[in-house]
C-alpha atoms as a PDB file:
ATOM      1  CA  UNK A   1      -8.936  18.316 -61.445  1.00  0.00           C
ATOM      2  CA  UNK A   2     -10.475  21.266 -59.472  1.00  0.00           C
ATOM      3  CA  UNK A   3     -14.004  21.060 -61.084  1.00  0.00           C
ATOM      4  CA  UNK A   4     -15.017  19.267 -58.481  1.00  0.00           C
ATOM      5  CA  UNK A   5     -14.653  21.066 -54.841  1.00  0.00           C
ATOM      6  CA  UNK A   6     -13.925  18.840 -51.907  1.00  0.00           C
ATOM      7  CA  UNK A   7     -17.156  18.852 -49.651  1.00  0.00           C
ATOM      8  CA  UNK A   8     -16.532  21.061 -46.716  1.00  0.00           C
ATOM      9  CA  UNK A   9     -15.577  19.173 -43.363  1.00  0.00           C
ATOM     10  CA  UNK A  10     -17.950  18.896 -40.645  1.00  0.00           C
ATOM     11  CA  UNK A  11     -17.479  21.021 -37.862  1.00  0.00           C
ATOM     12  CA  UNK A  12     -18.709  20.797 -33.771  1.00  0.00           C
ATOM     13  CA  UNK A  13     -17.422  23.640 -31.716  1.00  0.00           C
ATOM     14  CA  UNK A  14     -17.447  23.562 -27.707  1.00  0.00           C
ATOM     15  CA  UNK A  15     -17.147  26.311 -25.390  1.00  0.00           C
ATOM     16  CA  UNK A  16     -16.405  25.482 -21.835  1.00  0.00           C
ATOM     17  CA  UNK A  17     -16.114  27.302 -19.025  1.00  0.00           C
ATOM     18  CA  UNK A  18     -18.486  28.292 -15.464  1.00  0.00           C
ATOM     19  CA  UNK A  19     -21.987  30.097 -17.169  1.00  0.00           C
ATOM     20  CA  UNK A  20     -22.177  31.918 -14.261  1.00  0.00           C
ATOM     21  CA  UNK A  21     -24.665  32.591 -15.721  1.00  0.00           C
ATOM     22  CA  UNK A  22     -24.754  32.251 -19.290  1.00  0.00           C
ATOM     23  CA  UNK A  23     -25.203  35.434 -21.069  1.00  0.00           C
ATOM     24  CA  UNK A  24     -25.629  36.915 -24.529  1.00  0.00           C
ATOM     25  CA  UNK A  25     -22.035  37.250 -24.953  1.00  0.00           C
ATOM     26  CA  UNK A  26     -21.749  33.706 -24.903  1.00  0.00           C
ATOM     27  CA  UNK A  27     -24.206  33.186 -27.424  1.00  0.00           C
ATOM     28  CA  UNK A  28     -22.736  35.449 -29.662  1.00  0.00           C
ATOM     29  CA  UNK A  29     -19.090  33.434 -29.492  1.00  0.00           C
ATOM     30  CA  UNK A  30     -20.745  30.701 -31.203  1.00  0.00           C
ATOM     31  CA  UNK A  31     -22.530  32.885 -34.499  1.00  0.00           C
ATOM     32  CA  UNK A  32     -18.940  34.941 -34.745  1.00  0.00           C
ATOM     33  CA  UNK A  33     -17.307  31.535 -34.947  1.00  0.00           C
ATOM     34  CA  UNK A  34     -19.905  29.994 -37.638  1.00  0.00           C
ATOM     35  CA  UNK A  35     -19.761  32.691 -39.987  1.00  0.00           C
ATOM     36  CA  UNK A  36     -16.056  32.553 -39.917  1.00  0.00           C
ATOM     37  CA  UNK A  37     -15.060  28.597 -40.580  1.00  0.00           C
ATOM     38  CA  UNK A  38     -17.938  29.135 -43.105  1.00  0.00           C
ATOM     39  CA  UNK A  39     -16.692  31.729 -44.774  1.00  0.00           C
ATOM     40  CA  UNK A  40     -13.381  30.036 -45.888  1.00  0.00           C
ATOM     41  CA  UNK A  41     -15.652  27.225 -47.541  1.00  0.00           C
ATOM     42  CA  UNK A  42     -13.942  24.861 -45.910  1.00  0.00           C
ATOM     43  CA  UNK A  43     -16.312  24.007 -43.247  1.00  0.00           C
ATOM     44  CA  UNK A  44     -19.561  23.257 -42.518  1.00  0.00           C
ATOM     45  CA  UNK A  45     -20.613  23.990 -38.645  1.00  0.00           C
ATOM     46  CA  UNK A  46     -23.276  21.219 -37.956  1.00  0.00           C
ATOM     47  CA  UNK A  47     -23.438  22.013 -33.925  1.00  0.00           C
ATOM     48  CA  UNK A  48     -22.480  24.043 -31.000  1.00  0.00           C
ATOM     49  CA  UNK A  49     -22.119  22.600 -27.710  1.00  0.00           C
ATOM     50  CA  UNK A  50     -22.225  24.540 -24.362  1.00  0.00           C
ATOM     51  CA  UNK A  51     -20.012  22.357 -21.764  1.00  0.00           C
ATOM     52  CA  UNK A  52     -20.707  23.900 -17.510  1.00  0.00           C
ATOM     53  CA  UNK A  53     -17.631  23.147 -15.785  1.00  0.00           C
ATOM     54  CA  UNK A  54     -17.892  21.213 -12.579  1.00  0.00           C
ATOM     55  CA  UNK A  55     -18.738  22.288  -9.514  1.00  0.00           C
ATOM     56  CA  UNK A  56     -15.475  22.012  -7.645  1.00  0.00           C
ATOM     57  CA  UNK A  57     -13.902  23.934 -10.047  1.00  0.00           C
ATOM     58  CA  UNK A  58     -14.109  26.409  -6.948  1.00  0.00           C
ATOM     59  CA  UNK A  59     -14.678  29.322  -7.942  1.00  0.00           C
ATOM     60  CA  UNK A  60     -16.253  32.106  -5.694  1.00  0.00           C
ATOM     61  CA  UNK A  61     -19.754  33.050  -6.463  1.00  0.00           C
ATOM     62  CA  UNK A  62     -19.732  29.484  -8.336  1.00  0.00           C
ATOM     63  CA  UNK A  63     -24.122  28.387  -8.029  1.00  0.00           C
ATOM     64  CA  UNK A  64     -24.147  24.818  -7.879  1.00  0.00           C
ATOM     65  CA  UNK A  65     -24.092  23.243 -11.885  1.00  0.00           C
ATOM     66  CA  UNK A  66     -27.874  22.333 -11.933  1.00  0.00           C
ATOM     67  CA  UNK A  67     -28.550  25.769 -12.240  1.00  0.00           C
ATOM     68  CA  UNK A  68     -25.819  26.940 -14.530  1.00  0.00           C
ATOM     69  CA  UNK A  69     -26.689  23.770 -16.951  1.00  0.00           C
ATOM     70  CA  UNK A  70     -30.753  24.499 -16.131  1.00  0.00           C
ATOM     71  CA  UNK A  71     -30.075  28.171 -17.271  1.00  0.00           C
ATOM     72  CA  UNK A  72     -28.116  27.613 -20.545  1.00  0.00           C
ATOM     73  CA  UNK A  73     -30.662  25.150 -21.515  1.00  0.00           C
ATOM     74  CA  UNK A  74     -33.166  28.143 -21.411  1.00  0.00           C
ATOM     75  CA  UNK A  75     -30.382  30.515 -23.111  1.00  0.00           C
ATOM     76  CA  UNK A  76     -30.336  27.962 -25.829  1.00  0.00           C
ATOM     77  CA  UNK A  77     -33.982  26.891 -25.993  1.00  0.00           C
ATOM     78  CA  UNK A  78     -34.208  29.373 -29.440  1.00  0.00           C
ATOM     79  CA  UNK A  79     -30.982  28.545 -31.580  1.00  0.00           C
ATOM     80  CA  UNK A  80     -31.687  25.560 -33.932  1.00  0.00           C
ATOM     81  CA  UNK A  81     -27.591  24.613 -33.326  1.00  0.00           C
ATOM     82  CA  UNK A  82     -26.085  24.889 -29.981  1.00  0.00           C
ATOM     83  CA  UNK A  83     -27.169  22.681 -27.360  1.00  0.00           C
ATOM     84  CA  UNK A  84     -26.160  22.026 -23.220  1.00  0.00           C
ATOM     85  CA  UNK A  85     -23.778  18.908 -22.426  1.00  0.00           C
ATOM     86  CA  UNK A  86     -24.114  18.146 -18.912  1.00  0.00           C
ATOM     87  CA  UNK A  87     -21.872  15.407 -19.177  1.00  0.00           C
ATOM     88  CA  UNK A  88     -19.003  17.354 -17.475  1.00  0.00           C
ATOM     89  CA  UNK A  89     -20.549  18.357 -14.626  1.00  0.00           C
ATOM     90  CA  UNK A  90     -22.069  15.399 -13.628  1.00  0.00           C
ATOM     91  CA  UNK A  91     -18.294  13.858 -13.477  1.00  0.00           C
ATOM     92  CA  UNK A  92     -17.084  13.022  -9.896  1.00  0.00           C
ATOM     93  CA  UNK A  93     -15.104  15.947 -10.051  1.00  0.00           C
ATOM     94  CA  UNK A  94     -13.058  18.367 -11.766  1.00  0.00           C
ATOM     95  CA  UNK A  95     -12.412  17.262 -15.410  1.00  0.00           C
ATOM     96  CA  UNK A  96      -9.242  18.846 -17.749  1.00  0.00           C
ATOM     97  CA  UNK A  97     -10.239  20.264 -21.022  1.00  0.00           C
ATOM     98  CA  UNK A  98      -8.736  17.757 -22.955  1.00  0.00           C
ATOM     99  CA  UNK A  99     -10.842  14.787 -21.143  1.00  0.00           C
ATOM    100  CA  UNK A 100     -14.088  16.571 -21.684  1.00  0.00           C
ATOM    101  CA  UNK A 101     -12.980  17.044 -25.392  1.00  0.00           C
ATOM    102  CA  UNK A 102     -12.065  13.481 -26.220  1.00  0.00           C
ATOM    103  CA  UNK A 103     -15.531  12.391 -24.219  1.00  0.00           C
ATOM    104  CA  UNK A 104     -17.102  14.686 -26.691  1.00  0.00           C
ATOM    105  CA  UNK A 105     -15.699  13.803 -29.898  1.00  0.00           C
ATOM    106  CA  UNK A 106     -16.805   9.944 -29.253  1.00  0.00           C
ATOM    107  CA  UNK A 107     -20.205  11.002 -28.347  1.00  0.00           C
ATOM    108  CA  UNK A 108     -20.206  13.305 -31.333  1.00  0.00           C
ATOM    109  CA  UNK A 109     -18.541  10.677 -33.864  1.00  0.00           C
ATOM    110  CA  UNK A 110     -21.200   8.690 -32.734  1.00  0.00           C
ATOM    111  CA  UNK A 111     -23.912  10.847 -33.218  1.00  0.00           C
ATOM    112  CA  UNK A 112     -22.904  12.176 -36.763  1.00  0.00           C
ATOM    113  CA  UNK A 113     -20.829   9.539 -38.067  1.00  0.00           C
ATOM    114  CA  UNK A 114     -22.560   6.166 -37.370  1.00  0.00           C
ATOM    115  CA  UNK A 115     -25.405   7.530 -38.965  1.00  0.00           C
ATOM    116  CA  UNK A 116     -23.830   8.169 -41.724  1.00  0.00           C
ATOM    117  CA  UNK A 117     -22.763   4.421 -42.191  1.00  0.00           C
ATOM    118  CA  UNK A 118     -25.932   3.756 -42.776  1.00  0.00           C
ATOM    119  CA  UNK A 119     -26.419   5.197 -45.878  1.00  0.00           C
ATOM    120  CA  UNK A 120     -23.451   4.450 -47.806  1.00  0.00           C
ATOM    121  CA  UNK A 121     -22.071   1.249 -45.745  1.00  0.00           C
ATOM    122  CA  UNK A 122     -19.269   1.313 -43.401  1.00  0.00           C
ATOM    123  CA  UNK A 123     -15.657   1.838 -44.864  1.00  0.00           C
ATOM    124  CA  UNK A 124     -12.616   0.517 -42.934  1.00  0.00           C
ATOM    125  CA  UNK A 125     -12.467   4.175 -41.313  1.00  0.00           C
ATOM    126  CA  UNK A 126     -15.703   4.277 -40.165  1.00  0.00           C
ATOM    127  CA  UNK A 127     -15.256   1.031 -38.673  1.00  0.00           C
ATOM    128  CA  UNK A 128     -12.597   2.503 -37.052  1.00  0.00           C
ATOM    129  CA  UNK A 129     -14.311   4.975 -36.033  1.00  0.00           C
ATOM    130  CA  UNK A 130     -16.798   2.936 -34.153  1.00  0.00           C
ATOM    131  CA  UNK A 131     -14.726   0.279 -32.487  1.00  0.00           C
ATOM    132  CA  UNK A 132     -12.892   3.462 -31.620  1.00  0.00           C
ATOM    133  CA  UNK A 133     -16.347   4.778 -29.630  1.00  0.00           C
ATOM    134  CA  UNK A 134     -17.374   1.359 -28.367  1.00  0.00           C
ATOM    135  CA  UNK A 135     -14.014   0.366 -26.832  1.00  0.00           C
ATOM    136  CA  UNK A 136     -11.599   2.990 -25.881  1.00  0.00           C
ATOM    137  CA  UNK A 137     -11.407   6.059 -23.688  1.00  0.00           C
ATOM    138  CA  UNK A 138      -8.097   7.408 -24.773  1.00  0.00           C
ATOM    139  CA  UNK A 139      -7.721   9.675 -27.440  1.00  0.00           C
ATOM    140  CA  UNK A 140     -10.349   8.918 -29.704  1.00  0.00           C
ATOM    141  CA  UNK A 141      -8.803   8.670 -33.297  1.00  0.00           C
ATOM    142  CA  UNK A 142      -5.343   9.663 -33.239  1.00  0.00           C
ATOM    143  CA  UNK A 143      -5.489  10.902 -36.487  1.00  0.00           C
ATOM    144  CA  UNK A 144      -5.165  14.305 -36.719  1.00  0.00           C
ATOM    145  CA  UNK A 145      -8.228  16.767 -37.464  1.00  0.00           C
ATOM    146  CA  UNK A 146      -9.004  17.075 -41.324  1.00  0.00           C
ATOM    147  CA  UNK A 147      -9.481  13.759 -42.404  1.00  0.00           C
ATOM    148  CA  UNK A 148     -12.384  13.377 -44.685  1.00  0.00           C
ATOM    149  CA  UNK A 149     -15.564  12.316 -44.157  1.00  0.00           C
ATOM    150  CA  UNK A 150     -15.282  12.771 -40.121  1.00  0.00           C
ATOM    151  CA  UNK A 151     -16.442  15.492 -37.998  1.00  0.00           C
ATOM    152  CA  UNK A 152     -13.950  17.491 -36.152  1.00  0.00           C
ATOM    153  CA  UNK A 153     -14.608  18.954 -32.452  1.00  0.00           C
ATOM    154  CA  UNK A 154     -13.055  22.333 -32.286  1.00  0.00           C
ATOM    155  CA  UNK A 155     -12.263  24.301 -28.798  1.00  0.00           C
ATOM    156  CA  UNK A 156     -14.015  27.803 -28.948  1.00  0.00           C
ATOM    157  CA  UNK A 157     -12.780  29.850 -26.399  1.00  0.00           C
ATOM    158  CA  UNK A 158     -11.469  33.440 -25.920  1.00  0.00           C
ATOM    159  CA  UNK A 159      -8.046  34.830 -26.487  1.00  0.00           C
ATOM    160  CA  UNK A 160      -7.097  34.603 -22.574  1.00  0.00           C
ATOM    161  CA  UNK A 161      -7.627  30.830 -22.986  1.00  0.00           C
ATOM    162  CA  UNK A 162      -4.645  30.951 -25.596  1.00  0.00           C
ATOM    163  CA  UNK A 163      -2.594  33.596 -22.936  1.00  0.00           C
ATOM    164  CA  UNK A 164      -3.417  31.041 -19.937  1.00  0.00           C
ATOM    165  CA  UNK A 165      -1.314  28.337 -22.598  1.00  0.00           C
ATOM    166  CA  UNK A 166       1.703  30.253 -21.295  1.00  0.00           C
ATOM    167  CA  UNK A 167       1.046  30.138 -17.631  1.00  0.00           C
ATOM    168  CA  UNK A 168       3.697  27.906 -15.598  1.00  0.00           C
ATOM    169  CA  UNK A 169       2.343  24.814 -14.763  1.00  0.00           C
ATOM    170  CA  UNK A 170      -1.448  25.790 -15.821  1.00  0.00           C
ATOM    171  CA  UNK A 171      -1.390  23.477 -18.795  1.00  0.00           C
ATOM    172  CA  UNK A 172       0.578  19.916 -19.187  1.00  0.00           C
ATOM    173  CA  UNK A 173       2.485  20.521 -22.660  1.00  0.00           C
ATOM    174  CA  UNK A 174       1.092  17.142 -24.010  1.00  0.00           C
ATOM    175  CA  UNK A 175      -2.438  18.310 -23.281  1.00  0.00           C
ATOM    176  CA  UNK A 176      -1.596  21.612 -25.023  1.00  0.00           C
ATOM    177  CA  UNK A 177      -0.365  19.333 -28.398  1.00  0.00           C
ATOM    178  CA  UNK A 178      -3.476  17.098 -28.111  1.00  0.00           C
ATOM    179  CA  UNK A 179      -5.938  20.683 -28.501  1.00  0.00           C
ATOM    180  CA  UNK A 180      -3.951  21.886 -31.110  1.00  0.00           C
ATOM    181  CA  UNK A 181      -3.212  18.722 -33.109  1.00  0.00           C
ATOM    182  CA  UNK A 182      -6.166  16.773 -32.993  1.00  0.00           C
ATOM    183  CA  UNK A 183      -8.608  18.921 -32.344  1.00  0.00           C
ATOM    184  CA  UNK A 184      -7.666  22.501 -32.780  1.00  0.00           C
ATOM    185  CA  UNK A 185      -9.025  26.095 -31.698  1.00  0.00           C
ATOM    186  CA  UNK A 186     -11.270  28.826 -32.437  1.00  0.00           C
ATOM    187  CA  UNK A 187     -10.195  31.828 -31.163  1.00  0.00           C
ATOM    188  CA  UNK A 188     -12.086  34.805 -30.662  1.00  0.00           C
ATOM    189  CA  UNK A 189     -10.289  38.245 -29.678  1.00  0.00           C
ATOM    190  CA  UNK A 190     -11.298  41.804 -29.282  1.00  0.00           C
ATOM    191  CA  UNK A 191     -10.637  44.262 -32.391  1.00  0.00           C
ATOM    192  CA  UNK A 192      -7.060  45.947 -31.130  1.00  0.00           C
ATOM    193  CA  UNK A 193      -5.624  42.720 -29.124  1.00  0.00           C
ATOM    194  CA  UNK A 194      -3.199  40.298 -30.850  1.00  0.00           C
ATOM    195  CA  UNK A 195      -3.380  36.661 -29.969  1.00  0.00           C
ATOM    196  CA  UNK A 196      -1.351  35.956 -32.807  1.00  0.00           C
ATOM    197  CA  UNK A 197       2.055  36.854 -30.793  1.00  0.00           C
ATOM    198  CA  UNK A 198       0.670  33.762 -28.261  1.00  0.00           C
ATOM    199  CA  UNK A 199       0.792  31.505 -31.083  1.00  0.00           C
ATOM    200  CA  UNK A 200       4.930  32.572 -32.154  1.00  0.00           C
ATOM    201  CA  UNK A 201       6.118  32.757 -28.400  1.00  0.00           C
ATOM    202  CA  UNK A 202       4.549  29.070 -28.474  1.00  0.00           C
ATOM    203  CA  UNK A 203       6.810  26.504 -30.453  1.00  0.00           C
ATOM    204  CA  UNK A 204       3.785  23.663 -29.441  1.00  0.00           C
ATOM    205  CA  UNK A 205       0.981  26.334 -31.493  1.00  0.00           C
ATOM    206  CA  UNK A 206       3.241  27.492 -34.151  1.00  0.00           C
ATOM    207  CA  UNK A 207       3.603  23.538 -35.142  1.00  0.00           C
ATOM    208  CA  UNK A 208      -0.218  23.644 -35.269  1.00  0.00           C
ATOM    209  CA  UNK A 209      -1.275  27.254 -36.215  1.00  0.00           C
ATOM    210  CA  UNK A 210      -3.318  25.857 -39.132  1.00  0.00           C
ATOM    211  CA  UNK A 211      -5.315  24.450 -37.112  1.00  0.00           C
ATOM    212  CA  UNK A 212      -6.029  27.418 -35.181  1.00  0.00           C
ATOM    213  CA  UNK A 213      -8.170  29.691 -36.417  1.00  0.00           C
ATOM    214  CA  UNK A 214      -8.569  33.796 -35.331  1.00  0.00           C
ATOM    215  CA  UNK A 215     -11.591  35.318 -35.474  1.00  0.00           C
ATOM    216  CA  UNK A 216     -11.969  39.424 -34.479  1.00  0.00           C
ATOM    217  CA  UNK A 217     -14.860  40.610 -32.944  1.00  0.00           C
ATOM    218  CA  UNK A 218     -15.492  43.733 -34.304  1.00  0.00           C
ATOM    219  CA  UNK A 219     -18.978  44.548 -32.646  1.00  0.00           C
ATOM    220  CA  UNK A 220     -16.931  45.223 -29.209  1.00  0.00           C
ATOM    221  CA  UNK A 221     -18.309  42.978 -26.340  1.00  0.00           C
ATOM    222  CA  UNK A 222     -18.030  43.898 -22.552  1.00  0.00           C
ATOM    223  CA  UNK A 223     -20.477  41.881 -21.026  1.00  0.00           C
ATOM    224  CA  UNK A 224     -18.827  39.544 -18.325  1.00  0.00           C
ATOM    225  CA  UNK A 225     -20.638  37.210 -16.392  1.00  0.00           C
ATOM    226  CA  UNK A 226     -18.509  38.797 -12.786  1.00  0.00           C
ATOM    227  CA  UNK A 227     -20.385  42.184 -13.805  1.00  0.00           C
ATOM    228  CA  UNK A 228     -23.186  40.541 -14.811  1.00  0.00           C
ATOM    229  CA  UNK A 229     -23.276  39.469 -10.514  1.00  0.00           C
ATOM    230  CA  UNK A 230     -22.237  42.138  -9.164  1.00  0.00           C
ATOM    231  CA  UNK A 231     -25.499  44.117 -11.296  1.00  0.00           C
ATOM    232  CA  UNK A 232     -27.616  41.471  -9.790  1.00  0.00           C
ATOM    233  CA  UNK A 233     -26.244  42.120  -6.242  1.00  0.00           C
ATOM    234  CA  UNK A 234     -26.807  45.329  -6.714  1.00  0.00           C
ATOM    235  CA  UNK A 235     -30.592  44.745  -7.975  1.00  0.00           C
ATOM    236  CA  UNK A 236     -29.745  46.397 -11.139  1.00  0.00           C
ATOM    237  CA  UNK A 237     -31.218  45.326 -14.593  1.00  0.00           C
ATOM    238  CA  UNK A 238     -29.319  43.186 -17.013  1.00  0.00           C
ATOM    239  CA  UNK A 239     -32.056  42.809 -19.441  1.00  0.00           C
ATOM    240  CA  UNK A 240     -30.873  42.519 -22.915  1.00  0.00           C
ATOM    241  CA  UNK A 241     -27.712  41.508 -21.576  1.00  0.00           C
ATOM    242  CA  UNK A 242     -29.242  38.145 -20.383  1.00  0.00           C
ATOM    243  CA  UNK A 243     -32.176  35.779 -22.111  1.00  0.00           C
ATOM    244  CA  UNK A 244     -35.147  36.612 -20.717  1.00  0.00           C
ATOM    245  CA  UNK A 245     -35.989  33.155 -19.891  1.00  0.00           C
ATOM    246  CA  UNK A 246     -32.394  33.068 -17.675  1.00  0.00           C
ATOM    247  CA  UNK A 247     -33.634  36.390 -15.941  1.00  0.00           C
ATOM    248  CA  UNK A 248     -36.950  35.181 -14.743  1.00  0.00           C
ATOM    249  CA  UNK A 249     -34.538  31.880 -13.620  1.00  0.00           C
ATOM    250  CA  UNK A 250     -31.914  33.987 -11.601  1.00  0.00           C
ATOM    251  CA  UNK A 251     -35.136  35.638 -10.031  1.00  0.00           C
ATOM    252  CA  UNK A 252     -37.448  32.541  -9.327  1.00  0.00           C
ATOM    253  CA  UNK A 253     -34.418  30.500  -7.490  1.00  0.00           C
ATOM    254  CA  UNK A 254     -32.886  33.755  -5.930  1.00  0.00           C
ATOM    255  CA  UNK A 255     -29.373  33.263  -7.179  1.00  0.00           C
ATOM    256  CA  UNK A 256     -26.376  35.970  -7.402  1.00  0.00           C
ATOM    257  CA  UNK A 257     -28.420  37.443  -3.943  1.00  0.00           C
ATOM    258  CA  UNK A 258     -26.280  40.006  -1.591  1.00  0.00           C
ATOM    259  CA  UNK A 259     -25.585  37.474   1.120  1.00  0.00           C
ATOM    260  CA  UNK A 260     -25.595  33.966  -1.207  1.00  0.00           C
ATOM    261  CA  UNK A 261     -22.469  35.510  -3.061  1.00  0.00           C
ATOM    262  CA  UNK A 262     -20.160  35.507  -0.288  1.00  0.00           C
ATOM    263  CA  UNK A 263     -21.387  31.898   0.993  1.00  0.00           C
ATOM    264  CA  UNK A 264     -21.869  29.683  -1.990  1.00  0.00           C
ATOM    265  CA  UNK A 265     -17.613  29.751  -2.713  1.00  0.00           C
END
């Protein structure tokens, strides 16, 4: 019978990427994205995790991760939902997407679902579920996302994340399956763009377009960390465009200077 309404799933969304630095923009990703999944009623959006990439991703203008990870945690220090995972960049080096996500989803299993077994004992799945965190580092459940009861990890990212799917030799195609099947994404494009034609040139994301979900961003949204830099170069305000707190950072350790730009590569 429909009387009863399936409880919504449990949702964790990550955004990864440099924070270089961290801006409001970023922020805002995560409430578009909430109010979104929420509003179909099928999901419930219990955290947000902010994920620095590693340092040898090698990018110019890159300050070293302490700083990026020091400065989201004071972005972040006011939402009661998204938090800092430093996990990534404390890696040896260089992690893919898809590693950081199946790190994640144990750690966040863990977290949500353990505790959960507590209160109304452990069912074969959730058993599962833990022998799955204790003992393996390959894909975590192989299930695909929308089981019940479990929380699902869901890639938030921009629509040139979906575009860069397309790139030769960017992106290993099995990697690409593993996002879109067992985790999916949460797309956010610009009012006027059309990520949708990504997903039908893609046979991989047309297979798993339910699992991808579109969001528009109709407030338009400019702010980019690269002119974010070149304003602080420049020793030009970016107040309201920043957190306060990651102002008064920038400032106090001198980053995003004239002359550091060109020799911290």
């Amino acid at each position: 019978s429909f009387s009863k309404m399936a409880a919504p799933t449990r949702v964790v969304l990550l955004a990864g990427g440099c924070f270089n630095p961290i801006t409001n923009m970023h922020l805002r990703l995560f409430e578009l994205a909430r109010d979104h999944l929420e509003r179909t009623g099928l999901y419930k959006v219990i955290e947000g995790i902010i994920s620095p990439a590693h340092d040898k991703y090698g990018k110019k203008g890159l300050v070293p991760s302490t700083d990026r990870v020091a400065m989201a945690r004071l972005a972040l220090a006011s939402s009661d939902w998204v938090r800092v995972d430093s996990w990534e960049s404390e890696q040896e080096g260089w992690l893919e997407t898809v590693e950081v996500m199946r790190h994640l989803k144990r750690q966040v299993q863990n977290k949500h679902c353990v505790a959960d077994s507590e209160t109304d004992g452990p069912s074969r799945k959730r058993r599962k579920i833990q022998h799955n965190v204790n003992n393996s580092d390959e894909a975590v459940d192989s299930s695909p996302a929308g089981t019940a009861g479990e929380v699902q990890l869901k890639l938030l990212c921009g629509a040139d994340l979906l575009e860069s799917f397309a790139v030769p030799n960017l992106w290993r195609d099995e990697h690409i399956k593993e996002l879109a099947s067992n985790y999916g994404l949460v797309v956010i494009s610009r009012a006027g763009s059309n990520p949708e034609k990504f997903i039908y040139e893609s046979d991989v994301l047309s297979k798993y377009k339910n699992n991808i979900h579109m969001v528009t961003e109709w407030i338009q949204n400019e702010i980019s960390a690269t002119k974010i830099r070149r304003a602080l170069r420049r020793k030009e305000s970016v107040r309201y465009l920043v957190p306060d707190p990651v102002i008064n950072y920038i400032n106090e350790h001198q980053l995003y200077q004239p002359d550091t730009e060109k020799s911290k590569t």
